[in-house]
C-alpha atoms as a PDB file:
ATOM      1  CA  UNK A   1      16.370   5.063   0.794  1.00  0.00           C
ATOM      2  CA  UNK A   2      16.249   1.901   2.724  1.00  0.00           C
ATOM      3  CA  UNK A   3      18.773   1.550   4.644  1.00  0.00           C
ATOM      4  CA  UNK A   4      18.134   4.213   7.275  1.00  0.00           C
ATOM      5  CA  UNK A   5      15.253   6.442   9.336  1.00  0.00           C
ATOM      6  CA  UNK A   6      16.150   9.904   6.990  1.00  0.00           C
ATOM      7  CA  UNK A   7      14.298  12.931   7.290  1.00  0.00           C
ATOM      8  CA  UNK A   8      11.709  13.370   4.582  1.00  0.00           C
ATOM      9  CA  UNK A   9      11.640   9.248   4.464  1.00  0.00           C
ATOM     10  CA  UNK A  10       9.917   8.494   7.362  1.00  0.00           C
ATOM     11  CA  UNK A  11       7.003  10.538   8.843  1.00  0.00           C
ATOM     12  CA  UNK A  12       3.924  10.517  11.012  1.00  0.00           C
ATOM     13  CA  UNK A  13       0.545  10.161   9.251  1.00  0.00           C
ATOM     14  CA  UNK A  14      -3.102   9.394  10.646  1.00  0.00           C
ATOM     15  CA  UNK A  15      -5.473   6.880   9.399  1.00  0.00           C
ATOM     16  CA  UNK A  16      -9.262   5.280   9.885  1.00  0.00           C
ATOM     17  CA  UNK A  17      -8.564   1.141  10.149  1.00  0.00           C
ATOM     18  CA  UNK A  18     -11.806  -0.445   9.017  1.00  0.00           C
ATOM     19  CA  UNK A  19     -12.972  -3.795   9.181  1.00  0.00           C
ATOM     20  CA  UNK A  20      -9.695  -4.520  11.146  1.00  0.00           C
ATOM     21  CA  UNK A  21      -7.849  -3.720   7.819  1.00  0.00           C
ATOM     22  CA  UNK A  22      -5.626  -0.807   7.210  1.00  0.00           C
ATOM     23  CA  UNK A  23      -4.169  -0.445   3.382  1.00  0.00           C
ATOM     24  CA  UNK A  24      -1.606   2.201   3.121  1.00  0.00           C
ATOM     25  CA  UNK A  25      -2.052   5.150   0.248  1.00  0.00           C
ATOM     26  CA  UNK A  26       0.395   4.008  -2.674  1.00  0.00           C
ATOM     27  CA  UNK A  27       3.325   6.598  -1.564  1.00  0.00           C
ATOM     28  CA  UNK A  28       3.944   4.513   1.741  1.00  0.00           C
ATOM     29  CA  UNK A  29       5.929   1.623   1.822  1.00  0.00           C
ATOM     30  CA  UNK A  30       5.000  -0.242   4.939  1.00  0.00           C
ATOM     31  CA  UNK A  31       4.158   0.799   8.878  1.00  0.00           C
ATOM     32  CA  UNK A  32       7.165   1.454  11.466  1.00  0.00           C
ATOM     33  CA  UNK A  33       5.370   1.899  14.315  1.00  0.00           C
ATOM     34  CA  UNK A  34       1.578   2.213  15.141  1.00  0.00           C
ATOM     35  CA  UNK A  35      -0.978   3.377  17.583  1.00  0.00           C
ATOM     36  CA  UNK A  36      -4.814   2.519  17.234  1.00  0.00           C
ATOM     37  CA  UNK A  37      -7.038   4.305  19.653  1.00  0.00           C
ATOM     38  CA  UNK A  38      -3.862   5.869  21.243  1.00  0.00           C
ATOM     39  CA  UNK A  39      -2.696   2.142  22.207  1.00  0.00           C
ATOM     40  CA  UNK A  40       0.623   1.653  20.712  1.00  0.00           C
ATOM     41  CA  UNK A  41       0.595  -1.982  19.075  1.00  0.00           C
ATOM     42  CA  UNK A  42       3.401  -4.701  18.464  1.00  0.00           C
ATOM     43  CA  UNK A  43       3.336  -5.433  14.521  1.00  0.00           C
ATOM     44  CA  UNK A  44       4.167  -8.490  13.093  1.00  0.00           C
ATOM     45  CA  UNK A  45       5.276 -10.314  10.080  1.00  0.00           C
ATOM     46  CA  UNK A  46       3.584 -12.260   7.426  1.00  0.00           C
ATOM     47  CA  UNK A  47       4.931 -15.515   9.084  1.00  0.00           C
ATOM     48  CA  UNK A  48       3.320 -15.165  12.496  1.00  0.00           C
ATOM     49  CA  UNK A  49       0.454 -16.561  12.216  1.00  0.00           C
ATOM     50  CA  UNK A  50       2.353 -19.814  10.305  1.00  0.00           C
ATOM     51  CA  UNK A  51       5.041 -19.913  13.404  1.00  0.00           C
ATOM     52  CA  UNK A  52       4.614 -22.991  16.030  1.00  0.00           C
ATOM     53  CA  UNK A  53       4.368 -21.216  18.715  1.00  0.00           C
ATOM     54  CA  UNK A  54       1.977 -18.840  17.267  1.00  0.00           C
ATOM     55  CA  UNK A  55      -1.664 -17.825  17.571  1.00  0.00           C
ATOM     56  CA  UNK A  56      -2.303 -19.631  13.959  1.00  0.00           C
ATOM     57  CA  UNK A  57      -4.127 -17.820  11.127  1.00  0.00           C
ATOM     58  CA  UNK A  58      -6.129 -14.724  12.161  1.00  0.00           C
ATOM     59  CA  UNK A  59      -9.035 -14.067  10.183  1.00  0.00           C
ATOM     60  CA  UNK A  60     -11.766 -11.642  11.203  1.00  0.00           C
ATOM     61  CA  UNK A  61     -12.409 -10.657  14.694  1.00  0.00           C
ATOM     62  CA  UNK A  62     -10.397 -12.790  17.280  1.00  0.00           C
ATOM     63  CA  UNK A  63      -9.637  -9.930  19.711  1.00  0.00           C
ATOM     64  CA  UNK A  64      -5.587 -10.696  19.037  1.00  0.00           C
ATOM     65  CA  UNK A  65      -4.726  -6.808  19.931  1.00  0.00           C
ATOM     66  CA  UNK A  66      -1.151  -6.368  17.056  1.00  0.00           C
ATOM     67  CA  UNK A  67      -0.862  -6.030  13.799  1.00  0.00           C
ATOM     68  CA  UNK A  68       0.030  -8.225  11.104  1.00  0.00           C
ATOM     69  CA  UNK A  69       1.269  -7.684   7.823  1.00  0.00           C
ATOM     70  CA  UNK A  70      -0.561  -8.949   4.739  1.00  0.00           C
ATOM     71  CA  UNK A  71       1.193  -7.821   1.951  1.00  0.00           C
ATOM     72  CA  UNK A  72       0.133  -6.408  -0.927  1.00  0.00           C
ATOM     73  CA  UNK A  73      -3.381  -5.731  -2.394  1.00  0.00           C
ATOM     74  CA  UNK A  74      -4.401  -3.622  -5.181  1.00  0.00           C
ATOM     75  CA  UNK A  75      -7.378  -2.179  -3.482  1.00  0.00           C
ATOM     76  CA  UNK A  76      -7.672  -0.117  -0.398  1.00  0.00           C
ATOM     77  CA  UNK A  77     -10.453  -1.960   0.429  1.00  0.00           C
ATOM     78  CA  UNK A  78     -12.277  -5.460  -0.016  1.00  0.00           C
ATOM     79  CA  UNK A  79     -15.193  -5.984  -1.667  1.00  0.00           C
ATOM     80  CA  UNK A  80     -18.076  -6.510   1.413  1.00  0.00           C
ATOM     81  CA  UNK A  81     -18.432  -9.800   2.903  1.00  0.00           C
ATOM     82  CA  UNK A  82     -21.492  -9.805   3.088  1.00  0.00           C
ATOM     83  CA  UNK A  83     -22.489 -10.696  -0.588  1.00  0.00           C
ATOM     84  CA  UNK A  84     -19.098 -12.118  -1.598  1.00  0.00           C
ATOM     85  CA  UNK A  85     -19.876 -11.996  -4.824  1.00  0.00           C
ATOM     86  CA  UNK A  86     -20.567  -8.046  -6.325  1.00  0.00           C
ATOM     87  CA  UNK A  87     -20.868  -5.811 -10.056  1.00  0.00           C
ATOM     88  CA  UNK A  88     -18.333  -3.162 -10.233  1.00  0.00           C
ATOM     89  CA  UNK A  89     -18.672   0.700 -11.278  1.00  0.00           C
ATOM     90  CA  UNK A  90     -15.890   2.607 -12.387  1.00  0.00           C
ATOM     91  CA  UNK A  91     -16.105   6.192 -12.381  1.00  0.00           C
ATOM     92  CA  UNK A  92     -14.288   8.424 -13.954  1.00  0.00           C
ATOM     93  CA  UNK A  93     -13.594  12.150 -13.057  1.00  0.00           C
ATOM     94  CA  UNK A  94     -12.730  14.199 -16.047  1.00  0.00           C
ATOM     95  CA  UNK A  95     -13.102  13.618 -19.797  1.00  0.00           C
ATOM     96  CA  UNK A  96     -10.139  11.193 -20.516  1.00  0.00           C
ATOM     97  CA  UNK A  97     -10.430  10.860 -24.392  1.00  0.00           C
ATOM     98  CA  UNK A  98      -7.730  11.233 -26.981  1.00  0.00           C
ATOM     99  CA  UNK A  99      -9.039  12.138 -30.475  1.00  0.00           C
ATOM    100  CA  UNK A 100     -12.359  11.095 -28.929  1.00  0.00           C
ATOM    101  CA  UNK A 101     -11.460   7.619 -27.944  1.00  0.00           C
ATOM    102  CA  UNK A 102     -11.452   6.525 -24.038  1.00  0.00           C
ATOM    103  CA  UNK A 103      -8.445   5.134 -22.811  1.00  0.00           C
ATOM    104  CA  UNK A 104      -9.167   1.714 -20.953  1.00  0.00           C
ATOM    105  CA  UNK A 105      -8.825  -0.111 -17.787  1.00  0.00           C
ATOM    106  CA  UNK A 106      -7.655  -3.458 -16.904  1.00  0.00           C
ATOM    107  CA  UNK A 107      -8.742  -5.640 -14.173  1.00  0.00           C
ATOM    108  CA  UNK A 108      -7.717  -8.959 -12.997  1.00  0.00           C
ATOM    109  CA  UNK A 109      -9.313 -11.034 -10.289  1.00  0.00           C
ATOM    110  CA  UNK A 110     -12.055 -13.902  -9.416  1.00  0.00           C
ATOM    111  CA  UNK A 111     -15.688 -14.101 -10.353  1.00  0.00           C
ATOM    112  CA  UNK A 112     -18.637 -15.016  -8.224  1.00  0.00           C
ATOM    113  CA  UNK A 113     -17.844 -18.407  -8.814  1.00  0.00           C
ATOM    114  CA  UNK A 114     -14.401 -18.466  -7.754  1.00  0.00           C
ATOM    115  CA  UNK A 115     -12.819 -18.601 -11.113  1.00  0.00           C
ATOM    116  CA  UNK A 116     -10.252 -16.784 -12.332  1.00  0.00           C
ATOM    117  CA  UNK A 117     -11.701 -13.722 -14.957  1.00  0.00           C
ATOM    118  CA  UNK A 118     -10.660 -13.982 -18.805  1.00  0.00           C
ATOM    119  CA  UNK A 119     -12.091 -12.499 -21.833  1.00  0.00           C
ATOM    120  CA  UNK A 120     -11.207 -11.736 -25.359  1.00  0.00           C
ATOM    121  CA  UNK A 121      -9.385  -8.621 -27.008  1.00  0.00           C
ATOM    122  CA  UNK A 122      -9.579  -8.785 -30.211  1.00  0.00           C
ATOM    123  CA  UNK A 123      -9.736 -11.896 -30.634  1.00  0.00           C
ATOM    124  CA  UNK A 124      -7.345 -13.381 -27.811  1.00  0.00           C
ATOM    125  CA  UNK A 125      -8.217 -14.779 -24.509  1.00  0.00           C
ATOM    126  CA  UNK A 126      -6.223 -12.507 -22.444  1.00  0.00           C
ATOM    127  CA  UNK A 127      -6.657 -12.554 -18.012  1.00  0.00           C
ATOM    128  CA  UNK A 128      -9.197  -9.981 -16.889  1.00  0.00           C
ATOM    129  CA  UNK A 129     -11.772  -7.592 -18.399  1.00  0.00           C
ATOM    130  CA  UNK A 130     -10.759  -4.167 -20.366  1.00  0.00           C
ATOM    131  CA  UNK A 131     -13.056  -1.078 -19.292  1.00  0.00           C
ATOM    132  CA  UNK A 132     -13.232   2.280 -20.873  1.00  0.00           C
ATOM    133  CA  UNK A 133     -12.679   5.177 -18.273  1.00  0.00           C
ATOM    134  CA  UNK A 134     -16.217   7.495 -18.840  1.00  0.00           C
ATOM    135  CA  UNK A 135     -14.975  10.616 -17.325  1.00  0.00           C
ATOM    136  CA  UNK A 136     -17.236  12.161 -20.174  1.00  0.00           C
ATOM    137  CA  UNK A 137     -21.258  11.202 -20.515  1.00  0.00           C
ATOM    138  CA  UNK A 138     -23.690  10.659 -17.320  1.00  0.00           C
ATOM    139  CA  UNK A 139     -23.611   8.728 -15.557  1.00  0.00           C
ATOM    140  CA  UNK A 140     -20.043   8.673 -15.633  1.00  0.00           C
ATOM    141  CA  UNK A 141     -19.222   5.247 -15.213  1.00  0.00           C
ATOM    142  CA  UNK A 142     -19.309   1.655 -17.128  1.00  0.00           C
ATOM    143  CA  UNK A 143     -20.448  -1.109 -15.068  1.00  0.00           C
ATOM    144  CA  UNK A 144     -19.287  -4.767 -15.429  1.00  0.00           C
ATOM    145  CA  UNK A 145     -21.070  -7.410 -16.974  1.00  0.00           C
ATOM    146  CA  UNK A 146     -19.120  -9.873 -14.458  1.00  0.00           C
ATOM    147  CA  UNK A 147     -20.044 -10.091 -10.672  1.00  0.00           C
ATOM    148  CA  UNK A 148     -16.570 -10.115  -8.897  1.00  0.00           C
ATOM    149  CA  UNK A 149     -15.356 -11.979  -5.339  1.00  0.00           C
ATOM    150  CA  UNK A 150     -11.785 -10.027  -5.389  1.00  0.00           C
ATOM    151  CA  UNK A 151      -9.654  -7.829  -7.543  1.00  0.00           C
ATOM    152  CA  UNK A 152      -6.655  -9.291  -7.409  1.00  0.00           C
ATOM    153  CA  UNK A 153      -4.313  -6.945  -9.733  1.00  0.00           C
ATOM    154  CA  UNK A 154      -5.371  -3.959 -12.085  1.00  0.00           C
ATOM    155  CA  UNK A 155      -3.367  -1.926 -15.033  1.00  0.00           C
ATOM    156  CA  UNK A 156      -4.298   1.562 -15.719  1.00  0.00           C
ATOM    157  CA  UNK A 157      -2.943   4.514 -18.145  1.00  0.00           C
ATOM    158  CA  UNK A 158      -1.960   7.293 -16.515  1.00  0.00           C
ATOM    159  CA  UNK A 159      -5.120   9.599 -16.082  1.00  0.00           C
ATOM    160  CA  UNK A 160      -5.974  13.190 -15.565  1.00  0.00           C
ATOM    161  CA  UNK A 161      -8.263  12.121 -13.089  1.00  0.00           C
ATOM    162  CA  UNK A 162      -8.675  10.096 -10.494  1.00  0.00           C
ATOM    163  CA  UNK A 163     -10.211   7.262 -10.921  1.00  0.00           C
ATOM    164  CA  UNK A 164     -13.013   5.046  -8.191  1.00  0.00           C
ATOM    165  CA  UNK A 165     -14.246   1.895  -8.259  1.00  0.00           C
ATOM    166  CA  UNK A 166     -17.340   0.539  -6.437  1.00  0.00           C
ATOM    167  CA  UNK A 167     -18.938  -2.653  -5.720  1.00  0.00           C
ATOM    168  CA  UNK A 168     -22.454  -2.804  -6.063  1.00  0.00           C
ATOM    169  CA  UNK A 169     -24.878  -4.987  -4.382  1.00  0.00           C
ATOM    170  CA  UNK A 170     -28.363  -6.694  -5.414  1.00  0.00           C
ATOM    171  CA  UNK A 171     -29.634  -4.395  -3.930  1.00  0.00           C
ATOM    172  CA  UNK A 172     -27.881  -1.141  -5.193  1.00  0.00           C
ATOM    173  CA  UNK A 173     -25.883  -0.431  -1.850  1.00  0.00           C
ATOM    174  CA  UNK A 174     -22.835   0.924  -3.278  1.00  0.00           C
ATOM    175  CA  UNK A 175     -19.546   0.559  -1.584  1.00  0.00           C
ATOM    176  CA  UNK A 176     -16.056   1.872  -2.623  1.00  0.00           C
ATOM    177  CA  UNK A 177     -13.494  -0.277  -2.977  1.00  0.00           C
ATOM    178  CA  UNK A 178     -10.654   2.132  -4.657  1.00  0.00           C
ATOM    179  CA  UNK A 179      -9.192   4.849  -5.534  1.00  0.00           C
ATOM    180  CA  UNK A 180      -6.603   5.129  -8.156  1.00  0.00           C
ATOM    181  CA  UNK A 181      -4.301   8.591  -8.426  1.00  0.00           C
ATOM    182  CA  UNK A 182      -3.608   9.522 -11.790  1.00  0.00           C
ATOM    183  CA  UNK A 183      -0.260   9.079 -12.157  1.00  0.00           C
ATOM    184  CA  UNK A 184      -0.748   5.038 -10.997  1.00  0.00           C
ATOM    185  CA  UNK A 185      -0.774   2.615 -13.120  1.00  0.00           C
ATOM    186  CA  UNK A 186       0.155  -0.850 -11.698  1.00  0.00           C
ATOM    187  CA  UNK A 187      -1.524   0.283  -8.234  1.00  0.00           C
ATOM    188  CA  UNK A 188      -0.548  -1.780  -5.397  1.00  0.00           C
ATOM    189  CA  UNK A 189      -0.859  -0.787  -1.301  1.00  0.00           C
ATOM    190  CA  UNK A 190       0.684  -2.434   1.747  1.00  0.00           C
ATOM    191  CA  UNK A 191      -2.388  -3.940   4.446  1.00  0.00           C
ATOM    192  CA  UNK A 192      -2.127  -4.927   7.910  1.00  0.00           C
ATOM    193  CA  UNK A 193      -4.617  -6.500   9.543  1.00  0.00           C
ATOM    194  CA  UNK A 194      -5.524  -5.836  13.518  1.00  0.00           C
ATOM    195  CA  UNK A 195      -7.712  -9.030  14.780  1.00  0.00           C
ATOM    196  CA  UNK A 196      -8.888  -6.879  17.860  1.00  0.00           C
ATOM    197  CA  UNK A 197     -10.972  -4.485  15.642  1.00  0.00           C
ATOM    198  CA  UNK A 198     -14.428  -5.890  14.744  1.00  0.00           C
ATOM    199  CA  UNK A 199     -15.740  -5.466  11.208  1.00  0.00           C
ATOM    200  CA  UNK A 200     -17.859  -1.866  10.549  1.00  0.00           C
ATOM    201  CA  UNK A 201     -15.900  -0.172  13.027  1.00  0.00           C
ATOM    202  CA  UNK A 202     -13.259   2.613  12.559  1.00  0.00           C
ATOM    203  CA  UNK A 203     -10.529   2.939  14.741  1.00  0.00           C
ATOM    204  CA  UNK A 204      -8.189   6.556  14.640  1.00  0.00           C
ATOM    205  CA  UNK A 205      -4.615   5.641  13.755  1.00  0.00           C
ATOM    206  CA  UNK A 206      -1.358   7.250  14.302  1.00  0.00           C
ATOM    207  CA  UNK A 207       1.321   5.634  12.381  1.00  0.00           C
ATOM    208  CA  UNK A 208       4.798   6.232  11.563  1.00  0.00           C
ATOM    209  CA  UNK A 209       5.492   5.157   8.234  1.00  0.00           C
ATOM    210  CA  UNK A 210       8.420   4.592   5.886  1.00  0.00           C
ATOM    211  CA  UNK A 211       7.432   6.170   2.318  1.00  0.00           C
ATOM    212  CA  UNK A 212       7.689   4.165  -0.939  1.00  0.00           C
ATOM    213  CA  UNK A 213       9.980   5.265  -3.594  1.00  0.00           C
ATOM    214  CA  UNK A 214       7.862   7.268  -6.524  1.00  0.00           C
ATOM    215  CA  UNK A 215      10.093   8.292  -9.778  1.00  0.00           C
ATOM    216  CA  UNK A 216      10.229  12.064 -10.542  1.00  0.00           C
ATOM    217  CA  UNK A 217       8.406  12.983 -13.531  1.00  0.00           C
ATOM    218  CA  UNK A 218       7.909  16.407 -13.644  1.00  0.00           C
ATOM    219  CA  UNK A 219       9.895  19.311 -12.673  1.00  0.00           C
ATOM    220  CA  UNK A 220       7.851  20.331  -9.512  1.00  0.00           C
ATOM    221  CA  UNK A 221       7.538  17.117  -8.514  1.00  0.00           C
ATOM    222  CA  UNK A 222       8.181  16.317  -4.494  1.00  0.00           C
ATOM    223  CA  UNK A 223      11.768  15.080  -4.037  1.00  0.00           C
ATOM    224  CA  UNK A 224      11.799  13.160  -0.944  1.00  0.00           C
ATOM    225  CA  UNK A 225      15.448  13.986   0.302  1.00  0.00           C
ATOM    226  CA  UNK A 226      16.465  17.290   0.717  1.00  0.00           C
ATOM    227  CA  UNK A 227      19.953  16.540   1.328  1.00  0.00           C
ATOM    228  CA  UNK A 228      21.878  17.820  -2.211  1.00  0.00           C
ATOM    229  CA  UNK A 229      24.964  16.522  -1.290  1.00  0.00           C
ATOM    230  CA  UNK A 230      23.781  13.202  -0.791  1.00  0.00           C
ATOM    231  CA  UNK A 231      21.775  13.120  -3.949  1.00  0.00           C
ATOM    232  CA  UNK A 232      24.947  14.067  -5.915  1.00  0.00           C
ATOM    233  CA  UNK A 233      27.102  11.641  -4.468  1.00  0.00           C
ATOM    234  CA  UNK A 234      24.013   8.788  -5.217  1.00  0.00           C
ATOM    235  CA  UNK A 235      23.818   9.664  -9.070  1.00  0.00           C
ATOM    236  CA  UNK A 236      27.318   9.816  -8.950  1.00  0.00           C
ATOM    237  CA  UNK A 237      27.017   6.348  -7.816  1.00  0.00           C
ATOM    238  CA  UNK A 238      24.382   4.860  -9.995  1.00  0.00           C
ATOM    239  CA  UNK A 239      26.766   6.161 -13.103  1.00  0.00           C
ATOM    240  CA  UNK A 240      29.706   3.960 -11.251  1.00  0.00           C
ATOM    241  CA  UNK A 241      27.594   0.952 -10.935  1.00  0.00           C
ATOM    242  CA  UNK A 242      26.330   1.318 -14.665  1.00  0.00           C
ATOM    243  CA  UNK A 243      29.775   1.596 -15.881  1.00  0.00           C
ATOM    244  CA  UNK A 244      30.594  -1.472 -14.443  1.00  0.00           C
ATOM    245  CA  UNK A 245      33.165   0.364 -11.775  1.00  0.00           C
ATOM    246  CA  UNK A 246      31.869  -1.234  -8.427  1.00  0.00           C
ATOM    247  CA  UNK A 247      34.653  -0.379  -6.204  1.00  0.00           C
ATOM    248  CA  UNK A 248      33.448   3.473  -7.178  1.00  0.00           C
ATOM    249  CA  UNK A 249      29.972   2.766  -6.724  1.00  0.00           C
ATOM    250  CA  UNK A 250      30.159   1.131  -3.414  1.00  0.00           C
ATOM    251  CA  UNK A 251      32.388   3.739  -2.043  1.00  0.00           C
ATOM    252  CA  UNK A 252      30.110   6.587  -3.081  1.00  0.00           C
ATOM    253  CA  UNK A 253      26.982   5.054  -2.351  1.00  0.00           C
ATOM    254  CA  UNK A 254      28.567   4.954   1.171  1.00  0.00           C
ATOM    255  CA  UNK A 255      29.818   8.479   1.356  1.00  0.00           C
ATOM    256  CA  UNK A 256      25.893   9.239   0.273  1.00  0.00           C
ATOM    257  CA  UNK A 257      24.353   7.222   3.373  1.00  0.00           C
ATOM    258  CA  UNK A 258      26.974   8.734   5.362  1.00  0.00           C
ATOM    259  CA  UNK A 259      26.028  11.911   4.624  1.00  0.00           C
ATOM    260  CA  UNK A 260      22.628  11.511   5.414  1.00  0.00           C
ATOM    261  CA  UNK A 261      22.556   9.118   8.357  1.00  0.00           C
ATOM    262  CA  UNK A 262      24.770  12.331   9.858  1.00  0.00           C
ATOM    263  CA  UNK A 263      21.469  14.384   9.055  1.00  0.00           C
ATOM    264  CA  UNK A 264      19.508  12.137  10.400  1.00  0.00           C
ATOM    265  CA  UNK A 265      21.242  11.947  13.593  1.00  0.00           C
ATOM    266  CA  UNK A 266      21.149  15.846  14.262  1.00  0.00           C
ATOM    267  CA  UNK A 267      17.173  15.725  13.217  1.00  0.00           C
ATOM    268  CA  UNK A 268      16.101  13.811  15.766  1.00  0.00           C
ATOM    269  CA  UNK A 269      18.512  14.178  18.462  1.00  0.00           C
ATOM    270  CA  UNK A 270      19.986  12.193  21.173  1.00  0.00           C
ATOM    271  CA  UNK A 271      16.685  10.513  21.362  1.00  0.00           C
ATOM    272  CA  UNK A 272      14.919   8.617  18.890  1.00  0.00           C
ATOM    273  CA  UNK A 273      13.654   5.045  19.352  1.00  0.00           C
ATOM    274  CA  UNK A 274      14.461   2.584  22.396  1.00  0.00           C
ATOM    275  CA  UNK A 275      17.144   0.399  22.245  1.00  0.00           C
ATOM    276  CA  UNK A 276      15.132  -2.711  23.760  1.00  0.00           C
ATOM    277  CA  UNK A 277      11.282  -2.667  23.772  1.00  0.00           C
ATOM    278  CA  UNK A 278       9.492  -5.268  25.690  1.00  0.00           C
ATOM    279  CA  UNK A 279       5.944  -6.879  24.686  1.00  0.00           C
ATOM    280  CA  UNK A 280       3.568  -7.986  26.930  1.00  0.00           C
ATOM    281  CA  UNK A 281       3.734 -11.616  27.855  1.00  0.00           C
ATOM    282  CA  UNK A 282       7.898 -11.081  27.834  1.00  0.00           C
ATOM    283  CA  UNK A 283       9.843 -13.830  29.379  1.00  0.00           C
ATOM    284  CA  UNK A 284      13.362 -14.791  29.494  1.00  0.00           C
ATOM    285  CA  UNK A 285      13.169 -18.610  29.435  1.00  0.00           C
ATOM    286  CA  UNK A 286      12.149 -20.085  32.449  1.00  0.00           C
ATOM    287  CA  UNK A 287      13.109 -17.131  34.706  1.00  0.00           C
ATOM    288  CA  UNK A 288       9.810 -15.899  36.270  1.00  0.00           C
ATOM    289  CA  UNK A 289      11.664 -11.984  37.234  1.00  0.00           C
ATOM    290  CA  UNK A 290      15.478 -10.839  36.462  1.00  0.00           C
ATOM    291  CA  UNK A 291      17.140  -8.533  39.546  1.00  0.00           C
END
């Protein structure tokens, strides 16, 4: 799945950027190639902004018009700025008991003091607060006792609903910070950052975007390839590989990508991405122009 531009792997999706930010939905692995307010943008990675020649680190607004990779985050969003420091709700959807007991929620981050969040369970200091999902009674959420700067990681059970968290400021504003699917449970979502969008603006997006690998559960779960062949010659692999016979897997696992990279080539045609795409600023050395 990575090691090629397949059908069904990479697609074109549209997004809102706010705050400069944009965090991908938890099916996409990262950003190919983007275009914000129909400009198409350079992206860059993590170690730009630590590179010598570089613009240095690019927080906020600095009108730097690319995009830079962040990594990963477990919210799609940060909690506002503007008090650093907020209580969390967390709603639930649906009535989530078992034999009338609410399943719980686990989230780790830092505090309004900057420390790091621990409490007890039963009796042992463990990182982070445990929530119970209230899917079932008004007001259908349980608020936190802490006042949080950042989540930093969360675990969740697998739901039957979704489930969203807001921050909540002294003043009751309310602002949403996530939005977990029910099948996630160790959520976690690629950001990039675009220094040329100011914060409380939203920019259109166009992306085209490589998606993440998500195990089949169910029967009528979305398969992302649609090749058959391939897929055969893949599991026919992974049993190679398990059975210790490498020579087999590595010559089937190249008979798969084979197989689809010839797919992939009658997809998109003679055409697909430029060979050599220049940025702005581009120079060869010293040479001004070459004829």
């Amino acid at each position: 799945m990575h090691d090629g531009d397949f059908p069904g792997v990479v697609d074109r999706y549209k997004f809102n950027a706010y705050d400069g930010n944009i965090t991908l939905p938890g099916d996409l692995e990262r950003l190919m190639g983007i275009a914000v307010s129909g400009q198409a943008l350079e992206l860059r990675s993590p170690w730009y902004e630590f590179d010598q020649s570089g613009p240095g680190p690019q927080e906020g607004w600095t009108g730097l018009d690319l995009g830079l990779d962040r990594g990963e985050v477990a919210t799609f969003r940060d909690i506002p700025e503007d008090q650093p420091a907020q209580l969390l709700r967390i709603y639930g959807e649906v009535d989530e008991r078992t034999d009338a007991v609410r399943p719980k929620i686990t989230l780790r981050g830092y505090d309004e003091t900057g420390a790091w969040v621990r409490s007890q369970v039963d009796g042992v200091w463990v990182d982070g607060q445990e929530f119970e999902l209230n899917g079932d009674t008004a007001p259908y959420y349980i608020q936190t006792p802490t006042k949080w700067s950042s989540i930093e990681s969360v675990i969740k059970p697998v739901t039957n609903g979704y489930i969203r968290i807001w921050a909540v400021s002294d003043i009751s504003i309310e602002t949403i910070v996530a939005i977990y699917s029910p099948r996630e449970t160790r959520p976690s979502y690629r950001r990039y950052h675009f220094p040329h969008i100011p914060a409380g603006d939203a920019k259109p997006v166009i992306a085209r975007c490589r998606r993440r690998f998500v195990p089949v559960v169910n029967d009528d779960d979305w398969v992302i390839f649609s090749n058959l062949a391939a897929m055969e010659l893949m599991m026919k692999a992974v049993q190679a590989r398990e059975a210790d016979e490498f020579n087999e897997y590595i010559a089937k696992k190249g008979a798969a990508i084979e197989l689809l990279n010839r797919e992939a080539k009658s997809y998109h045609g003679k055409v697909r991405t430029p060979a050599i795409t220049f940025t702005q600023g581009f120079g060869l050395g010293n040479y001004p122009s070459v004829r």
